[in-house]
C-alpha atoms as a PDB file:
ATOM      1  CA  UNK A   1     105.794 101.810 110.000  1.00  0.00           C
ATOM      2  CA  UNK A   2     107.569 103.960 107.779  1.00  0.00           C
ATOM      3  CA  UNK A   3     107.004 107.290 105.579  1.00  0.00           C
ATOM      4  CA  UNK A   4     109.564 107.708 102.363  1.00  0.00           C
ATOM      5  CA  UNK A   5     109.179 110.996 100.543  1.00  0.00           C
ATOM      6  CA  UNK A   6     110.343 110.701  97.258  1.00  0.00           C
ATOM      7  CA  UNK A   7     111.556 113.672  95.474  1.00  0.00           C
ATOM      8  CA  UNK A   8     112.270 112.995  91.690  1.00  0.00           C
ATOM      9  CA  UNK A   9     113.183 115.111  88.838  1.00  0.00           C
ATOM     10  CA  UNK A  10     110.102 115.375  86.661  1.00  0.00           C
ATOM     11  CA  UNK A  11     107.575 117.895  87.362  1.00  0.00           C
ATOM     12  CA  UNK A  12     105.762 118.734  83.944  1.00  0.00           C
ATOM     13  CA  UNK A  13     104.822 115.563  81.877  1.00  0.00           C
ATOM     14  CA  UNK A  14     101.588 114.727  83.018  1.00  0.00           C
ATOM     15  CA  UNK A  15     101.719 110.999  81.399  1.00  0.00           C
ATOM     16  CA  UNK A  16     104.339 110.149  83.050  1.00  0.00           C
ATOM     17  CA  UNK A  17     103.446 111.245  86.380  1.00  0.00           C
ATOM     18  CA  UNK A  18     100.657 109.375  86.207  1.00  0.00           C
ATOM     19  CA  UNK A  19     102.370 105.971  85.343  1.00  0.00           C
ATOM     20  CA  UNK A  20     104.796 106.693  88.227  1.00  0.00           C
ATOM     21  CA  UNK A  21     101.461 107.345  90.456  1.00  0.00           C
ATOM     22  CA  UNK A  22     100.079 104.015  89.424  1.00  0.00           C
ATOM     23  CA  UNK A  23     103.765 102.321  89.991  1.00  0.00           C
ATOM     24  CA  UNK A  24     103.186 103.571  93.552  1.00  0.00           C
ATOM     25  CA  UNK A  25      99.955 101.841  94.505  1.00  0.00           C
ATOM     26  CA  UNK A  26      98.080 101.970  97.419  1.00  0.00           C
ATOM     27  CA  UNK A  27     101.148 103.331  99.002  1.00  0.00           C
ATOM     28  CA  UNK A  28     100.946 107.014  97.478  1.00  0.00           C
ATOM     29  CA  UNK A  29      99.293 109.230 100.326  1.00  0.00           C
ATOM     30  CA  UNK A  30      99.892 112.262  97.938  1.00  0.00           C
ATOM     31  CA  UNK A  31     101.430 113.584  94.693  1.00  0.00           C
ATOM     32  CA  UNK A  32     102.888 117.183  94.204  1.00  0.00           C
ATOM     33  CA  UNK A  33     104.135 118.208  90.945  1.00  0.00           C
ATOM     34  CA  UNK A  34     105.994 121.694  89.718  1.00  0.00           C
ATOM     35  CA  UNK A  35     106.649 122.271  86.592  1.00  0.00           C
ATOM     36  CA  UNK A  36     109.244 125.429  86.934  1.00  0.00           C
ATOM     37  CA  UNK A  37     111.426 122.832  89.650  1.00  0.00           C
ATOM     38  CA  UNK A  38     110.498 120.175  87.350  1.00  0.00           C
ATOM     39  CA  UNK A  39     109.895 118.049  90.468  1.00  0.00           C
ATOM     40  CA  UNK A  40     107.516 115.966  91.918  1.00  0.00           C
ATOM     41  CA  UNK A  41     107.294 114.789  95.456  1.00  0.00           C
ATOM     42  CA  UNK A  42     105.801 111.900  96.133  1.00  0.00           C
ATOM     43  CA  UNK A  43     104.064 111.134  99.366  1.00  0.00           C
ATOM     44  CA  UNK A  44     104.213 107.183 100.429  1.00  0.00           C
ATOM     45  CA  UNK A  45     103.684 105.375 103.626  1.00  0.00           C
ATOM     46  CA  UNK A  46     102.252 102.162 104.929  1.00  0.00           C
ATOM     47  CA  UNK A  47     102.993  98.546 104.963  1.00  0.00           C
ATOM     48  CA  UNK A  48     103.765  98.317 101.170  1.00  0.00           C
ATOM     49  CA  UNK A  49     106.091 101.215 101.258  1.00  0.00           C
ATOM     50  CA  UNK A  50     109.547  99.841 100.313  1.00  0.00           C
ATOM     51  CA  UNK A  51     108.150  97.863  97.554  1.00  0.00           C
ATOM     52  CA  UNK A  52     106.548 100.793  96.270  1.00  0.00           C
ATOM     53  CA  UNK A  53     109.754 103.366  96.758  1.00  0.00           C
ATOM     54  CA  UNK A  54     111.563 100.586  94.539  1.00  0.00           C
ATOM     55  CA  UNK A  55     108.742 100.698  92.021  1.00  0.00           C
ATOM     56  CA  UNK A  56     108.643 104.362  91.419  1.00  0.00           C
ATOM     57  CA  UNK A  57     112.748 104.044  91.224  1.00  0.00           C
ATOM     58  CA  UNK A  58     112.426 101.197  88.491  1.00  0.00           C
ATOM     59  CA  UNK A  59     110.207 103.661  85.970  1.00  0.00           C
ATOM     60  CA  UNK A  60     112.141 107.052  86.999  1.00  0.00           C
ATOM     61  CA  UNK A  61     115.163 105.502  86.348  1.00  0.00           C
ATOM     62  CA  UNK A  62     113.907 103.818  83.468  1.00  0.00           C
ATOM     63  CA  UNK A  63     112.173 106.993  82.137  1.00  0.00           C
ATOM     64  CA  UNK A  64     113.889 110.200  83.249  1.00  0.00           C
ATOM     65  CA  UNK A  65     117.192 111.739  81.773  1.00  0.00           C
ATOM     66  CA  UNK A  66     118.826 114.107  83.555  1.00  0.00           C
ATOM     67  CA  UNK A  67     120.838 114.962  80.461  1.00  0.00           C
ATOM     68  CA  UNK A  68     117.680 117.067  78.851  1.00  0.00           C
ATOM     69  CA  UNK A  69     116.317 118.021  82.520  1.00  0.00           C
ATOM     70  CA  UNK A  70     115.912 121.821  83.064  1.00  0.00           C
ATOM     71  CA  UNK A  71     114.460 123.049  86.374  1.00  0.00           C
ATOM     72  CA  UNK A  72     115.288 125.834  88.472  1.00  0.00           C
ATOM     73  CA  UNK A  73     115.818 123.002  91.848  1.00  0.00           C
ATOM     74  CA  UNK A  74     118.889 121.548  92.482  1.00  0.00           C
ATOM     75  CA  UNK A  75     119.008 117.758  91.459  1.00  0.00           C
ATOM     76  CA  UNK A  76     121.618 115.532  91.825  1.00  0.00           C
ATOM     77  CA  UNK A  77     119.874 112.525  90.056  1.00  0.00           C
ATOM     78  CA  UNK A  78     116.254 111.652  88.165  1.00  0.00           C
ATOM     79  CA  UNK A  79     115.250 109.782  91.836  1.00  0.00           C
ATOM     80  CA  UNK A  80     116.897 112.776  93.657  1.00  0.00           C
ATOM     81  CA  UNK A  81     115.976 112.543  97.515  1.00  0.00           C
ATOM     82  CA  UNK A  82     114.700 109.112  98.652  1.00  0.00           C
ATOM     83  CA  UNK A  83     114.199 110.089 102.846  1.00  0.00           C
ATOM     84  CA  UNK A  84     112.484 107.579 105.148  1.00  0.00           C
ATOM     85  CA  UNK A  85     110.890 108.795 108.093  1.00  0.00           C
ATOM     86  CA  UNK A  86     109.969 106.819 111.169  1.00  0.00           C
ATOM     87  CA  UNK A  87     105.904 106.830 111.896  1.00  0.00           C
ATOM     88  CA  UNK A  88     104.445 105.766 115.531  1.00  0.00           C
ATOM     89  CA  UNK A  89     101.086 103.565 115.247  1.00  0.00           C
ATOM     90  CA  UNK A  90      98.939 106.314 114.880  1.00  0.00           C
ATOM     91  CA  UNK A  91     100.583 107.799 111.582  1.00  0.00           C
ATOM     92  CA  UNK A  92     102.342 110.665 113.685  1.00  0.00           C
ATOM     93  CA  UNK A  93     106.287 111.195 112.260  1.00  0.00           C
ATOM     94  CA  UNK A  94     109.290 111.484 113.941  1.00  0.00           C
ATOM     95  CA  UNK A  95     109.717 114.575 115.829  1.00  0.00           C
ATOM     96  CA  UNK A  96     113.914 115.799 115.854  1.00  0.00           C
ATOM     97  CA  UNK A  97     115.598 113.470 118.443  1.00  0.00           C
ATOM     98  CA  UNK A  98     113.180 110.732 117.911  1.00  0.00           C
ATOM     99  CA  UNK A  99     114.636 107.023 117.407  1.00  0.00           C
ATOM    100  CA  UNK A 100     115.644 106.129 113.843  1.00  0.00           C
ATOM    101  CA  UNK A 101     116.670 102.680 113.809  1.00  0.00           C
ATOM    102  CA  UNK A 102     113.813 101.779 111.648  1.00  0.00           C
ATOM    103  CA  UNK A 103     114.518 104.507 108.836  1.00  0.00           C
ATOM    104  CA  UNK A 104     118.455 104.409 108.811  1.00  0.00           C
ATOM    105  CA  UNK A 105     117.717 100.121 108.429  1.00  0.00           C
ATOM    106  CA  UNK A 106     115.290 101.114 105.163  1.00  0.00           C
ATOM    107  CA  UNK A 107     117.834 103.550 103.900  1.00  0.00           C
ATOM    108  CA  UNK A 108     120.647 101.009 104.145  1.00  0.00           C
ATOM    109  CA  UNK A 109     118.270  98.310 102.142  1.00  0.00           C
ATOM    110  CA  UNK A 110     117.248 101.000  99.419  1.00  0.00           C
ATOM    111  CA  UNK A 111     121.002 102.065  98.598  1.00  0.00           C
ATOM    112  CA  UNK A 112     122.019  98.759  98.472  1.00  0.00           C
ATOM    113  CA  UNK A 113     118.969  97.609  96.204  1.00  0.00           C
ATOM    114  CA  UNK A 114     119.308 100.679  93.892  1.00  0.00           C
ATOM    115  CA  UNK A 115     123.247 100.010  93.236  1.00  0.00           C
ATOM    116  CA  UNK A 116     122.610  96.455  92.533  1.00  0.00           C
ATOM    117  CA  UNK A 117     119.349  96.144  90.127  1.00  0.00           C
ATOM    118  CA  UNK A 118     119.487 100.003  88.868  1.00  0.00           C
ATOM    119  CA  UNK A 119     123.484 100.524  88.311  1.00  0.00           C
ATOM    120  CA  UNK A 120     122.601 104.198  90.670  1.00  0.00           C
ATOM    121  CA  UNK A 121     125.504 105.848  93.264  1.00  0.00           C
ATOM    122  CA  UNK A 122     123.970 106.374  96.207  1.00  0.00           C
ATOM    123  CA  UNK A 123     125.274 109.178  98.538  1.00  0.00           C
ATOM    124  CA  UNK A 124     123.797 108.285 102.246  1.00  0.00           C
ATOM    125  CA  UNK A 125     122.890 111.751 104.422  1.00  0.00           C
ATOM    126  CA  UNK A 126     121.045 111.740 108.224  1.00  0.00           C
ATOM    127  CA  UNK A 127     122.469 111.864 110.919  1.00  0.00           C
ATOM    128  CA  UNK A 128     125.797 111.690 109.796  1.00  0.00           C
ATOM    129  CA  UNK A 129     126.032 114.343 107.262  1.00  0.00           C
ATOM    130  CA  UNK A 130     122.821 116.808 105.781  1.00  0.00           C
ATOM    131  CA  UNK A 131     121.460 116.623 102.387  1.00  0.00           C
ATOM    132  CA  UNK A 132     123.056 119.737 101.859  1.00  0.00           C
ATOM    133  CA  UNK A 133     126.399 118.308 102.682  1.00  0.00           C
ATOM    134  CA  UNK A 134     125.797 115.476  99.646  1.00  0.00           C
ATOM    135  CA  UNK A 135     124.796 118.254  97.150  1.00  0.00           C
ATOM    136  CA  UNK A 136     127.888 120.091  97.885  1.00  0.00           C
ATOM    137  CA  UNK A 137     130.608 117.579  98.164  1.00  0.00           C
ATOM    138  CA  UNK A 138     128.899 114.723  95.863  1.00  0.00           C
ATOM    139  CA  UNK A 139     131.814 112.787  93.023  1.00  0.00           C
ATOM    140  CA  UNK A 140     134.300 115.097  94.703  1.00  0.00           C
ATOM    141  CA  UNK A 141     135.294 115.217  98.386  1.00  0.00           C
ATOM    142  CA  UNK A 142     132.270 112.274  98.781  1.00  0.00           C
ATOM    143  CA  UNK A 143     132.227 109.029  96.908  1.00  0.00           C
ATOM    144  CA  UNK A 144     129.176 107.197  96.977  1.00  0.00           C
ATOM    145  CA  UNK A 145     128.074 104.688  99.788  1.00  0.00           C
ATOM    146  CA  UNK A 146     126.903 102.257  97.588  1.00  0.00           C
ATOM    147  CA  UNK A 147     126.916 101.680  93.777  1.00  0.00           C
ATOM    148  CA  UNK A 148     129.336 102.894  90.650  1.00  0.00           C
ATOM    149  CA  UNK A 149     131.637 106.165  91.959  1.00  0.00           C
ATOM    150  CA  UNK A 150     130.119 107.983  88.652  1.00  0.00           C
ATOM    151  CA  UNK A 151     127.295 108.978  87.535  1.00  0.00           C
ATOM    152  CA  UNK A 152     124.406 106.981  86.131  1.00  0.00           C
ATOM    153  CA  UNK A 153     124.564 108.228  82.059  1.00  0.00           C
ATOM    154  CA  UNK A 154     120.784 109.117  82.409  1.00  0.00           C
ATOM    155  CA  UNK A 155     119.664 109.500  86.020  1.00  0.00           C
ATOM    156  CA  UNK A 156     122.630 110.605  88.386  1.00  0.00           C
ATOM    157  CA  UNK A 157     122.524 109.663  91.560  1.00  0.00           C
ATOM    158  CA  UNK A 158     120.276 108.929  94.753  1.00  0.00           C
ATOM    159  CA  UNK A 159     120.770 111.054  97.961  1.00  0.00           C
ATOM    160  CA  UNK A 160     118.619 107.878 100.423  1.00  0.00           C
ATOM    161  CA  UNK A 161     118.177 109.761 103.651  1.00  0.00           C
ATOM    162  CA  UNK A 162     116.689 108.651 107.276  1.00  0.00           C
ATOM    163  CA  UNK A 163     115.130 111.297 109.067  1.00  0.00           C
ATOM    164  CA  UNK A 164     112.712 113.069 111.197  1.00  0.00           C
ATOM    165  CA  UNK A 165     109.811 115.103 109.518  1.00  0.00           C
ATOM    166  CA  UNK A 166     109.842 117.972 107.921  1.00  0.00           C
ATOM    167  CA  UNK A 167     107.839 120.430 106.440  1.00  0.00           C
ATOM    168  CA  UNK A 168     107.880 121.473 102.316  1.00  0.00           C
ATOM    169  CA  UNK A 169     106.638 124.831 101.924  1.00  0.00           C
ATOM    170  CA  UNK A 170     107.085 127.695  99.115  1.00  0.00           C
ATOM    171  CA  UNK A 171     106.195 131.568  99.423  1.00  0.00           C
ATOM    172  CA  UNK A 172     105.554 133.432  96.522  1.00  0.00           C
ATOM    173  CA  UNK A 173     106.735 136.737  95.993  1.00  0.00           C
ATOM    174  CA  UNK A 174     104.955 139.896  94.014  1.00  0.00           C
ATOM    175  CA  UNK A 175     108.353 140.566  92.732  1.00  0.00           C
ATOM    176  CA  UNK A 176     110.601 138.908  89.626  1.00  0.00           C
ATOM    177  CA  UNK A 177     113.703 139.994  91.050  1.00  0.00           C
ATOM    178  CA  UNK A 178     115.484 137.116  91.925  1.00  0.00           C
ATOM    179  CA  UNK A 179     117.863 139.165  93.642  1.00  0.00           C
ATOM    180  CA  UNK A 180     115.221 139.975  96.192  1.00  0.00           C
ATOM    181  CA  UNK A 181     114.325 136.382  96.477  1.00  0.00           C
ATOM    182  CA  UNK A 182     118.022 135.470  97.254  1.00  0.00           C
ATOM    183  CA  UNK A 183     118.768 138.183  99.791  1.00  0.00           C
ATOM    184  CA  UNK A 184     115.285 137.017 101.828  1.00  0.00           C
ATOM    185  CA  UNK A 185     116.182 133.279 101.526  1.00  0.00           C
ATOM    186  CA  UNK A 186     119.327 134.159 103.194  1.00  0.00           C
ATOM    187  CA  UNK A 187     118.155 136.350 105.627  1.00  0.00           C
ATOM    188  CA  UNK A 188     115.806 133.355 107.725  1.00  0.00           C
ATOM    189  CA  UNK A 189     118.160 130.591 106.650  1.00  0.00           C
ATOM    190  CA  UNK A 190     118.908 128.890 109.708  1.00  0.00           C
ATOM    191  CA  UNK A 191     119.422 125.725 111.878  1.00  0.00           C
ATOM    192  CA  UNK A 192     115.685 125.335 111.715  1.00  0.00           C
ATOM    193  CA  UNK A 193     115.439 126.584 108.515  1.00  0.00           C
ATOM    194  CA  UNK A 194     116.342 125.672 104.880  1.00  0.00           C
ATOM    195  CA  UNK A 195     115.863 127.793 101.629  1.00  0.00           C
ATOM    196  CA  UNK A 196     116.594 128.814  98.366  1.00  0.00           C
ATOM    197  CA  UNK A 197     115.502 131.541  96.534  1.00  0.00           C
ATOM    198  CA  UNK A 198     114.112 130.273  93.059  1.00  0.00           C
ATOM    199  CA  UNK A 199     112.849 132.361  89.775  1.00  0.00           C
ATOM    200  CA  UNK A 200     109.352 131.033  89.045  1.00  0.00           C
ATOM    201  CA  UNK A 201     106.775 131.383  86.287  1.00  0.00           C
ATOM    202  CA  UNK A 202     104.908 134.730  87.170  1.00  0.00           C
ATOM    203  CA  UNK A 203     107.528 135.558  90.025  1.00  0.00           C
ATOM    204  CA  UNK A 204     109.921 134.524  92.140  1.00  0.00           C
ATOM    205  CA  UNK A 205     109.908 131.677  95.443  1.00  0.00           C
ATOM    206  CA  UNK A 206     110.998 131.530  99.051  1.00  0.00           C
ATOM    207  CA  UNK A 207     111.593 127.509  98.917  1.00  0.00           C
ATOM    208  CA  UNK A 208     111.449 126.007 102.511  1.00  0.00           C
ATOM    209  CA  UNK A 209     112.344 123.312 104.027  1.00  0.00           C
ATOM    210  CA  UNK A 210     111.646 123.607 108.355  1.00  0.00           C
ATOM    211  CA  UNK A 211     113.342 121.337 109.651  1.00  0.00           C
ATOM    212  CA  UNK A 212     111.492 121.607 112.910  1.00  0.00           C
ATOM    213  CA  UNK A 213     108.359 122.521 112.252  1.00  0.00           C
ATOM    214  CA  UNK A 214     106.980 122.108 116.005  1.00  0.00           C
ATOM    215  CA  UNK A 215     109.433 124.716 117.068  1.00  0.00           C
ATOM    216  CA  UNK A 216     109.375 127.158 113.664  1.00  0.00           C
ATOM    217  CA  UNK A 217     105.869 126.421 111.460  1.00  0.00           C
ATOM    218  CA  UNK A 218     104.416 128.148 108.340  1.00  0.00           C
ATOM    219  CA  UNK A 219     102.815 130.805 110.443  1.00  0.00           C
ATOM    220  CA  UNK A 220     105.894 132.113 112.235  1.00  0.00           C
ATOM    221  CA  UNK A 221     107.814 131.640 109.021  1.00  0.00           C
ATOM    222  CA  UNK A 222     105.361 133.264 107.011  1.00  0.00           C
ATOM    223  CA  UNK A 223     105.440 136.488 109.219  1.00  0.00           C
ATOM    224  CA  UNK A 224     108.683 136.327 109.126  1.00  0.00           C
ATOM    225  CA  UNK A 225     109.174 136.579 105.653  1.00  0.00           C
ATOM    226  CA  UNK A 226     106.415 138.752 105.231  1.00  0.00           C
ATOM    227  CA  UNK A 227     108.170 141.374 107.466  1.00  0.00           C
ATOM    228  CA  UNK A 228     111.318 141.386 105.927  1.00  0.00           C
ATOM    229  CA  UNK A 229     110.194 141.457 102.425  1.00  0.00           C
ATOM    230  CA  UNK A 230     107.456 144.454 103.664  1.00  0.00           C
ATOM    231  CA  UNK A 231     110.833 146.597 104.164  1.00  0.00           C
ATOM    232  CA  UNK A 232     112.059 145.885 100.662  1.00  0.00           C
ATOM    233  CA  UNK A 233     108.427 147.072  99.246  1.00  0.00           C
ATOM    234  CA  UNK A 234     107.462 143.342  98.800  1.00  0.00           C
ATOM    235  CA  UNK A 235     104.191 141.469  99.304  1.00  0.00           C
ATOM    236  CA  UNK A 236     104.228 137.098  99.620  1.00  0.00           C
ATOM    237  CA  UNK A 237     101.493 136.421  97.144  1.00  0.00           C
ATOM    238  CA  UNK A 238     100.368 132.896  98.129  1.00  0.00           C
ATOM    239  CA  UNK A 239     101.708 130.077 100.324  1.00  0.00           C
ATOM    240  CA  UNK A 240     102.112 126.463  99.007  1.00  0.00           C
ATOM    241  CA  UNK A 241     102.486 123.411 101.009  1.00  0.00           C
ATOM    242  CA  UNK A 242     104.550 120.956  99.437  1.00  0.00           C
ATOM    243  CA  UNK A 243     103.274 117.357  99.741  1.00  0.00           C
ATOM    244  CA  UNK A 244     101.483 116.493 103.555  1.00  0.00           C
ATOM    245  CA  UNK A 245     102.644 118.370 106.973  1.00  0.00           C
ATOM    246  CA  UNK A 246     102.027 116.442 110.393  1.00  0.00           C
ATOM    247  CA  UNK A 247      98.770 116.957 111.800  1.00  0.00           C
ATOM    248  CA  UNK A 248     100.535 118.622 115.281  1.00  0.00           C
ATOM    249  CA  UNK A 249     102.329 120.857 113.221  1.00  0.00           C
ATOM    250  CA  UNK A 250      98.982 121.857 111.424  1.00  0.00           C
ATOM    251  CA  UNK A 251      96.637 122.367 114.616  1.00  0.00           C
ATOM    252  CA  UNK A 252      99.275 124.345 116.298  1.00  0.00           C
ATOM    253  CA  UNK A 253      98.236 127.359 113.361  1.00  0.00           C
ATOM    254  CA  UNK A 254      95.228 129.403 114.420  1.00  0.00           C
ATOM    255  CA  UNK A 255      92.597 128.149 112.535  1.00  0.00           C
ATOM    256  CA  UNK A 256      91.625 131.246 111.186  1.00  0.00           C
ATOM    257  CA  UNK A 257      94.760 131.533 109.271  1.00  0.00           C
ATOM    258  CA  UNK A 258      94.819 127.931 107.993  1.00  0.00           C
ATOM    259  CA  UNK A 259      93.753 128.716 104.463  1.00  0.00           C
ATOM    260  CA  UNK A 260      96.236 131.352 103.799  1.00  0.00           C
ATOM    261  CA  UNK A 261      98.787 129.104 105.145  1.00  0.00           C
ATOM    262  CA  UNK A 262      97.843 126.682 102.536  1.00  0.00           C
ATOM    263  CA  UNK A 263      97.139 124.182 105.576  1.00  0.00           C
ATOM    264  CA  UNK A 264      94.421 121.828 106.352  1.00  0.00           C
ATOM    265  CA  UNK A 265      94.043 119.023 108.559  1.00  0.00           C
ATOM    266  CA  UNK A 266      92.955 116.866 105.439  1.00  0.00           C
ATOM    267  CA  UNK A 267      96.678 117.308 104.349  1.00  0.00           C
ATOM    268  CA  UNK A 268      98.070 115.781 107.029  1.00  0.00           C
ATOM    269  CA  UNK A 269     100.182 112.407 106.930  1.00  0.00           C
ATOM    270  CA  UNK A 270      98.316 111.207 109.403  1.00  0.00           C
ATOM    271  CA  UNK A 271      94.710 112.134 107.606  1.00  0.00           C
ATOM    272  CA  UNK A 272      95.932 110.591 104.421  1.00  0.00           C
ATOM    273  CA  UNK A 273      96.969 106.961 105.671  1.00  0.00           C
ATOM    274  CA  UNK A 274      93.494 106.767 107.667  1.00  0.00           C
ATOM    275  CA  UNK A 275      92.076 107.586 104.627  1.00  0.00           C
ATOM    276  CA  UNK A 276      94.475 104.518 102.805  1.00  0.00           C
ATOM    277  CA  UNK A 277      93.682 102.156 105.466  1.00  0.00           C
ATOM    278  CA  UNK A 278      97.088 101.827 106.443  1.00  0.00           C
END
């Protein structure tokens, strides 16, 4: 079984989010839509999951230029990041060093599909080369692994990914300096950790990616941030989980703290395909 977290450039046209929901079907575990990335990330696993990835591709391609996008997130096409993620029978994902036969296969069969019926490059990334690798070096020292070697004239490109999971997650920041975001973002980017500091509506953002959320979660994260930003004279304003977290990442949190953490079992992967029957 299989988990594909698609990340695609529109995150503010409500319509059209919700045609893309209902191209999904019974697939979609979860939606998550922001309108100052102009992304939405959606959330799909289960036995109908390829068909549905392919689906949501179709009408993003189909409805999504890049040439009027504006978001403050990095894109590299209208159906940016297309990552499959291994799941054991029980719904839990791929921990790092976990077996990804099944995901790389699905990635290989996505990129192939998406050049052929949707004209898109597709720019592979896992465990050959990162995601941040393919943003960097895309059209110049990388040609694509499958499709045109330019550009789609509306929607870009695909970055199809296999890997294990990973955990979304934004802090806000009492401050509109994006400076300050920046320098913070930089200070706990690591091996474990991935970030960007954004300028947001209201603020600024601490965007996350942990990369190995069993060994670095939202709490010790979160505290870290919170300490370093403390010595600059700033406060994190809210947390924001970004799609669904594992459920072992989630009960690892004291449960106390699981609300300011923007955490709850109920947003787990493994929660959300019970609740689909898959």
């Amino acid at each position: 079984m299989l988990e594909c977290v698609v990340n695609l450039s529109e995150g503010a046209d409500r319509s059209l989010l919700d045609a893309l929901a209902q191209h999904a079907g019974p697939a979609l575990l979860d939606l998550h839509a922001d309108p100052d990335h102009n992304r939405s990330v959606f959330t799909l696993a289960g036995p109908s999951v390829e068909a549905a990835v392919r689906a949501l591709a179709t009408l993003a391609t189909e409805r999504i230029d890049l040439s009027r996008h504006g978001g403050v997130h990095p894109r590299l096409g209208a159906v940016d990041v297309v990552p499959f993620v291994p799941l054991a029978h029980d719904g839990a994902p791929a921990r790092p060093g976990d077996d990804l036969s099944e995901a790389l296969a699905a990635r290989q069969r996505f990129a192939q599909w998406a050049a052929a019926e949707l004209g898109l490059p597709c720019f592979l990334y896992g465990p050959e080369r990162s995601l941040p690798e393919v943003r960097r070096h895309a059209f110049t020292d990388l040609v694509p692994d499958t499709g045109p070697p330019r550009p789609h004239p509306s929607a870009g490109a695909c970055a199809v990914g296999a890997r294990p999971a990973l955990v979304a997650y934004n802090l806000w920041l009492d401050t509109e300096e994006l400076s300050s975001a920046r320098a913070l973002a930089a200070a706990v980017r690591g091996a474990e950790v991935r970030t960007l500091g954004l300028a947001v509506s209201g603020g600024t953002q601490v965007s996350c990616n942990l990369l190995d959320p069993w060994t670095t979660g939202p709490a010790r994260l979160y505290d870290v941030v919170a300490g370093r930003a403390a010595d600059m004279g700033i406060r994190i304003s809210r947390a924001e989980l970004v799609g669904l977290a594992p459920r072992s990442v989630v009960e690892a949190e004291p449960a106390e703290r699981l609300a300011d953490l923007d955490l709850s079992v109920d947003r787990t992967i493994e929660a959300r395909l019970a609740l689909s029957g898959g």
